[in-house]
Protein backbone atom coordinates (compact mmCIF):
# COMPACT_ATOMS: atom_id res chain seq x y z
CA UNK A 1 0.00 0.00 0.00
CA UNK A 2 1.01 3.60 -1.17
CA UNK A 3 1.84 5.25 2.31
CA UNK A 4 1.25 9.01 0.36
CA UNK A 5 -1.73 10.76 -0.30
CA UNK A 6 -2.81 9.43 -3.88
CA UNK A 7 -3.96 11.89 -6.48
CA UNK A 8 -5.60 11.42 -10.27
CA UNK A 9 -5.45 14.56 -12.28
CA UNK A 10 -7.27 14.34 -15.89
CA UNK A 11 -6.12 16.26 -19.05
CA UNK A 12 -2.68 16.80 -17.72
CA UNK A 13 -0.23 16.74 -19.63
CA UNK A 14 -0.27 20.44 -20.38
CA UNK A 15 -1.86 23.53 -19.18
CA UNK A 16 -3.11 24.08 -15.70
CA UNK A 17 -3.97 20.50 -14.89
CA UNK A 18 -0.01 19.94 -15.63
CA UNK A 19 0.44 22.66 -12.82
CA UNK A 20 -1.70 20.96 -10.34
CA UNK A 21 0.04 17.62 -10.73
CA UNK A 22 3.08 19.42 -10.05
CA UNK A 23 1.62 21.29 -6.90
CA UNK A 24 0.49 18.08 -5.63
CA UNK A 25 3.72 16.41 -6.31
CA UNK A 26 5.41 19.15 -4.58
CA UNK A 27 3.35 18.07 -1.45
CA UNK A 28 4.25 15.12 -1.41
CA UNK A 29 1.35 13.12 -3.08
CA UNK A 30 1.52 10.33 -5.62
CA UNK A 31 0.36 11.28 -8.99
CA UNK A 32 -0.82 9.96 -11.63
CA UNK A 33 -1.24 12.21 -14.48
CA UNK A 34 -3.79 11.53 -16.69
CA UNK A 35 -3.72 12.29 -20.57
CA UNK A 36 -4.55 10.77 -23.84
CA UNK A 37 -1.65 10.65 -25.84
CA UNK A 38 1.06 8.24 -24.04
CA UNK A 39 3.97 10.03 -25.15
CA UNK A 40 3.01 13.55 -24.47
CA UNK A 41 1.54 12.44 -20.88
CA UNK A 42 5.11 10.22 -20.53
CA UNK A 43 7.27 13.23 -21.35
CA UNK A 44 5.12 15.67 -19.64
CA UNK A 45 5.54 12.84 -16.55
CA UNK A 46 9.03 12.68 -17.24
CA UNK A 47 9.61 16.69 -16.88
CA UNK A 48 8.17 16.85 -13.19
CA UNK A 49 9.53 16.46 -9.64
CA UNK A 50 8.40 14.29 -7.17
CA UNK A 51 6.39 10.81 -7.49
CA UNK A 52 4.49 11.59 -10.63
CA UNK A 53 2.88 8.88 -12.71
CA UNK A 54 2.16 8.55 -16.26
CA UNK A 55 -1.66 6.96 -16.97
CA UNK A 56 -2.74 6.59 -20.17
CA UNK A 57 -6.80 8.09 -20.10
CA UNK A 58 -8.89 9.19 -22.34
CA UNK A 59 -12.18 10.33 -20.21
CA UNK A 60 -14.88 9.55 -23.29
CA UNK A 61 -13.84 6.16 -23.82
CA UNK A 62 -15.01 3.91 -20.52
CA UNK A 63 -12.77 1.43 -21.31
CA UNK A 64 -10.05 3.58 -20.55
CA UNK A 65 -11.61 4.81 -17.84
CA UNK A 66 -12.05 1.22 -16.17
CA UNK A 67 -8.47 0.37 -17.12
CA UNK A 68 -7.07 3.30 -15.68
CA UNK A 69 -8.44 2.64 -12.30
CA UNK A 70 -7.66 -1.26 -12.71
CA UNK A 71 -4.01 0.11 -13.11
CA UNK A 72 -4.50 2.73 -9.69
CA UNK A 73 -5.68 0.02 -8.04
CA UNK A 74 -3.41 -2.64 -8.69
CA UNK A 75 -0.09 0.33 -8.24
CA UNK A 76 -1.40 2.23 -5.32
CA UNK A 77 -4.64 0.73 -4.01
CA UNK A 78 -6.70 3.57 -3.19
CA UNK A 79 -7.11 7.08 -4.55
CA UNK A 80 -7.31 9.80 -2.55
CA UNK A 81 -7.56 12.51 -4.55
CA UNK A 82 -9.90 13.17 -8.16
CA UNK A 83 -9.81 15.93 -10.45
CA UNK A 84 -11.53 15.94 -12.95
CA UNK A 85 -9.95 18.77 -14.98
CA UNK A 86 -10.11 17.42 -18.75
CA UNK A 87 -11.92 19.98 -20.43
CA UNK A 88 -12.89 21.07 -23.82
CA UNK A 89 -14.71 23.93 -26.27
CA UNK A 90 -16.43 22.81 -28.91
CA UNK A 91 -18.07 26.33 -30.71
CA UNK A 92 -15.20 28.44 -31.14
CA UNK A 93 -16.20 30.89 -33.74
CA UNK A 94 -19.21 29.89 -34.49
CA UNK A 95 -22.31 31.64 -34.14
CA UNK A 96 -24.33 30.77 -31.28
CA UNK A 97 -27.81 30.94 -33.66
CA UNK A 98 -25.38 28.59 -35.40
CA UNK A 99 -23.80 25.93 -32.76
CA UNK A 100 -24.95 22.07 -33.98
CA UNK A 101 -26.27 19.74 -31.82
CA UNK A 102 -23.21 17.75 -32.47
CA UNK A 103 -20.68 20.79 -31.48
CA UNK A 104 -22.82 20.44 -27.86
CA UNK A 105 -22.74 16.71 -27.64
CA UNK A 106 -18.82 16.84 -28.46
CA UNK A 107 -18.47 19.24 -25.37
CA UNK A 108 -20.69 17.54 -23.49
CA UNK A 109 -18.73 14.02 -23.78
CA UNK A 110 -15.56 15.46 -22.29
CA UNK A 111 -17.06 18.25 -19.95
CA UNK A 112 -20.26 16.07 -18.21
CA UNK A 113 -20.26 12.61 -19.25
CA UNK A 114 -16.78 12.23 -19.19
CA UNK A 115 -16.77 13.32 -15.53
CA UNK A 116 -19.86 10.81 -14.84
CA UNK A 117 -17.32 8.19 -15.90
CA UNK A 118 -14.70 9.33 -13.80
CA UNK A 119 -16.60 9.49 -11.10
CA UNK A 120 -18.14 6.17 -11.46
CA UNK A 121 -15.00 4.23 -12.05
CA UNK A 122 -13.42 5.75 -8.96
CA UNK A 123 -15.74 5.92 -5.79
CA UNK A 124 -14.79 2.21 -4.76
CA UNK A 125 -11.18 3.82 -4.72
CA UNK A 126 -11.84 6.68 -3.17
CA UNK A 127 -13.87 5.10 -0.53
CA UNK A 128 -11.01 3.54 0.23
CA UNK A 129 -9.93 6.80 1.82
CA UNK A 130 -9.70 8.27 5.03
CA UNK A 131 -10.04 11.66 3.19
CA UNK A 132 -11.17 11.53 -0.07
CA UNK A 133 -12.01 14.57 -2.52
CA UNK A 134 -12.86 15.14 -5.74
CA UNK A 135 -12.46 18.72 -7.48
CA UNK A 136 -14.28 19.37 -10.52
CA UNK A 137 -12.99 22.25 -12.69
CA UNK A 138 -15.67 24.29 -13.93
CA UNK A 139 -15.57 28.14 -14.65
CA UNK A 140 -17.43 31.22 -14.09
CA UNK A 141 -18.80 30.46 -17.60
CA UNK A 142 -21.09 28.20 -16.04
CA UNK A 143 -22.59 30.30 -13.56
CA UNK A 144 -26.23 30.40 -14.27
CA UNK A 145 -26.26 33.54 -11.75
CA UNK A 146 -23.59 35.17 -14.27
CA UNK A 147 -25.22 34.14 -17.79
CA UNK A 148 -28.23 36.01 -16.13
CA UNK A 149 -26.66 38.97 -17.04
CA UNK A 150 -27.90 38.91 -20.76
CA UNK A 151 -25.22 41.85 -21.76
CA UNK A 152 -22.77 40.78 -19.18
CA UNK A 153 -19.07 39.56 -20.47
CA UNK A 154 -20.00 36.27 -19.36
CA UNK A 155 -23.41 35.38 -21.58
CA UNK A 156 -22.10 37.59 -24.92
CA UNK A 157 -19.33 35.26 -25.34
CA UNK A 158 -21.71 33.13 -26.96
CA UNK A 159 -20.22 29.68 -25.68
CA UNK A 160 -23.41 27.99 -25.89
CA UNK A 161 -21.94 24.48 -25.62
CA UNK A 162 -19.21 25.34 -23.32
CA UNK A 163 -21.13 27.53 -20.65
CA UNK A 164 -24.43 25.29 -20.54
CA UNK A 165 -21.86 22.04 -20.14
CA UNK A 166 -20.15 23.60 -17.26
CA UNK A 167 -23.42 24.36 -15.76
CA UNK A 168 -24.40 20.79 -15.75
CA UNK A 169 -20.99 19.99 -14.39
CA UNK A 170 -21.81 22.52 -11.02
CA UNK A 171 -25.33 20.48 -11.29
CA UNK A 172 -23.52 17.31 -11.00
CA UNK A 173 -21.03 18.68 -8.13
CA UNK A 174 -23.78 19.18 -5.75
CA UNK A 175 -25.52 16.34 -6.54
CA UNK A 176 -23.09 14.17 -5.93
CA UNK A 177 -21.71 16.13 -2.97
CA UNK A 178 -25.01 15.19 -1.29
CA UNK A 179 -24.78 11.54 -2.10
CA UNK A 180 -20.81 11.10 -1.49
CA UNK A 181 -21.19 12.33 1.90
CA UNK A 182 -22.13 9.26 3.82
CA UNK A 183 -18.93 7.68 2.42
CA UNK A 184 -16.70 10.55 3.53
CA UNK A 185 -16.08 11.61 -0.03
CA UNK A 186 -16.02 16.08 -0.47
CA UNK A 187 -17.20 16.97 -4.09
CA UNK A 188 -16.72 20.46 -4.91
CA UNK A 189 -16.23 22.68 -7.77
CA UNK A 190 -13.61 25.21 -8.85
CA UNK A 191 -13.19 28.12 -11.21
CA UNK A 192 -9.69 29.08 -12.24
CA UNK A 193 -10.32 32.56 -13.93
CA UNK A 194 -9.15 33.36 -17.23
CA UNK A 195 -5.61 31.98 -18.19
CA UNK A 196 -4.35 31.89 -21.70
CA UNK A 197 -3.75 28.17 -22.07
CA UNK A 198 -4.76 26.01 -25.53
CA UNK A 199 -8.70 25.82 -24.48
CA UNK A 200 -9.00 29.03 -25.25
CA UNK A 201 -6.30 29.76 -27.80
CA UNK A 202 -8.95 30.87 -30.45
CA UNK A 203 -10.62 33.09 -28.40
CA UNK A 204 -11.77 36.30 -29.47
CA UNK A 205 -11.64 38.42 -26.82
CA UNK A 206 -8.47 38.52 -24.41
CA UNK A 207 -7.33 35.66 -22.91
CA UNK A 208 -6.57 36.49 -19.46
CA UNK A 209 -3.07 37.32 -17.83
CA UNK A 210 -3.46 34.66 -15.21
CA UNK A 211 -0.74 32.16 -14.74
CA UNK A 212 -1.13 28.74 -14.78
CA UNK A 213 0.33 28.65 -11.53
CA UNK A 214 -2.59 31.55 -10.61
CA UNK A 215 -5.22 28.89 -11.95
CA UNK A 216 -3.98 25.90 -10.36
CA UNK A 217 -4.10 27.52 -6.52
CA UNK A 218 -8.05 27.14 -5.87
CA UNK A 219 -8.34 23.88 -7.76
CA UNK A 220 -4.91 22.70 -5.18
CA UNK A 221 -6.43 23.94 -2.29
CA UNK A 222 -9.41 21.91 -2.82
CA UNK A 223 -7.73 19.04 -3.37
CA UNK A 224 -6.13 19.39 -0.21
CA UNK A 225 -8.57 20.28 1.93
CA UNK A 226 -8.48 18.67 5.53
CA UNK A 227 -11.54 16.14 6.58
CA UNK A 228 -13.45 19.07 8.04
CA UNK A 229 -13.13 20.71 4.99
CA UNK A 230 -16.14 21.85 3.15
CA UNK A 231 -18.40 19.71 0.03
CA UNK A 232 -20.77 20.85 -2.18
CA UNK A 233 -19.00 24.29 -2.92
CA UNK A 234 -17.65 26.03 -5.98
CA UNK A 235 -14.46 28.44 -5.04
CA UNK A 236 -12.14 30.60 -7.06
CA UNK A 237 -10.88 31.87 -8.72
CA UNK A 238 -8.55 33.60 -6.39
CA UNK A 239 -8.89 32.15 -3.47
CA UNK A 240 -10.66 29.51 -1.17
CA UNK A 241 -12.33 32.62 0.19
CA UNK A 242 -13.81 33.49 -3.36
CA UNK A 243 -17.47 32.03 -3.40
CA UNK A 244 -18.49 32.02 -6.57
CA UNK A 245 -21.89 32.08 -7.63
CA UNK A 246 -23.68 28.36 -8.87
């Protein structure tokens, strides 16, 4: 049995997840970073400090999924730690009169049902924990209270796809924050603020001055948090202290 903390971190070989992997490993956990392309997620592995573990995971194919946490299992034995940070857009450019069904449902596989997965292939690991947490990166995109604002920044980017997928995700957070607590399990949600990383490389509008390092601190903290810690919350992006609205 792994005597550290075990973490998962999805979509990881780059970007902010890559950060949080190497926050994590900095604290000592185990690992395993999670990406679809085994030699980018091996090299990305390769380029980090501490106990970091390549896993090869691609979060819309359940096979994957299942032999991903066969292969946690079997290496570590328990998992202390989710996040669920793969993420995608689907509409860039695009018209929102003009977004397809299928440029939803493509978003939707990585952003919600992808996560479902996830989350279903790992509770008998996590339960397995004194201390277990899963952190859910969503974004102020999703914010229903936000989109409200009909000429706000938020609802006239026109990331139809995007914005309602990350509102299901908050959805799902607090549902299964509610059910995971009688196993000890915290679910909660995190928005990172606007960093210029590839998912939003085509954007239109600026892409944020935020580090990764700036967008990995909320998500970090949550995956940390001790067993009094709060579930069924969504934080960030600056802080554990910034509430931000479902």
């Amino acid at each position: 049995m792994n005597q550290n903390e075990i973490a998962l971190v999805t979509g990881a070989n780059k970007g902010i997840g890559h950060e949080i992997v190497r926050q994590l490993a900095g604290r000592g956990f185990t690992v395993y970073l999670g990406a679809r392309d085994a030699s980018r997620g091996t090299a990305a592995a390769a380029g980090l400090d501490g106990d970091v573990r390549f896993v090869q995971l691609d979060v819309t194919d359940v096979d994957s999924v299942s032999a991903a946490a066969k292969h946690i299992e079997a290496d570590s034995g328990r998992l202390d730690v989710l996040v669920n940070n793969a993420g995608i857009v689907a509409e860039w450019g695009t018209a929102v009169a003009d977004i397809t069904a299928e440029q939803v449902r493509t978003a939707y596989e990585v952003n919600v049902f992808g996560v479902v997965s996830m989350i279903n292939a790992f509770v008998p690991l996590l339960r397995r924990s004194p201390n277990a947490r899963i952190v859910n990166m969503s974004s102020g995109l999703g914010s229903v209270n936000l989109l409200s604002e009909l000429d706000g920044r938020l609802a006239t980017q026109g990331l139809l796809a995007y914005s309602s997928s990350k509102a299901a995700l908050n959805a799902l957070t607090l549902v299964y924050a509610s059910a995971l607590r009688a196993d000890g399990i915290k679910v909660n949600a995190a928005t990172p603020g606007l960093v210029p990383t590839d998912l939003n490389t085509q954007a239109a509008v600026p892409r944020g001055t935020r580090t990764v390092a700036d967008g990995a601190a909320v998500p970090v903290a949550l995956a940390t948090l001790p067993a009094d810690g709060p579930t069924g919350v969504f934080r960030g992006p600056e802080s554990l202290d910034d509430v931000a609205p479902w």
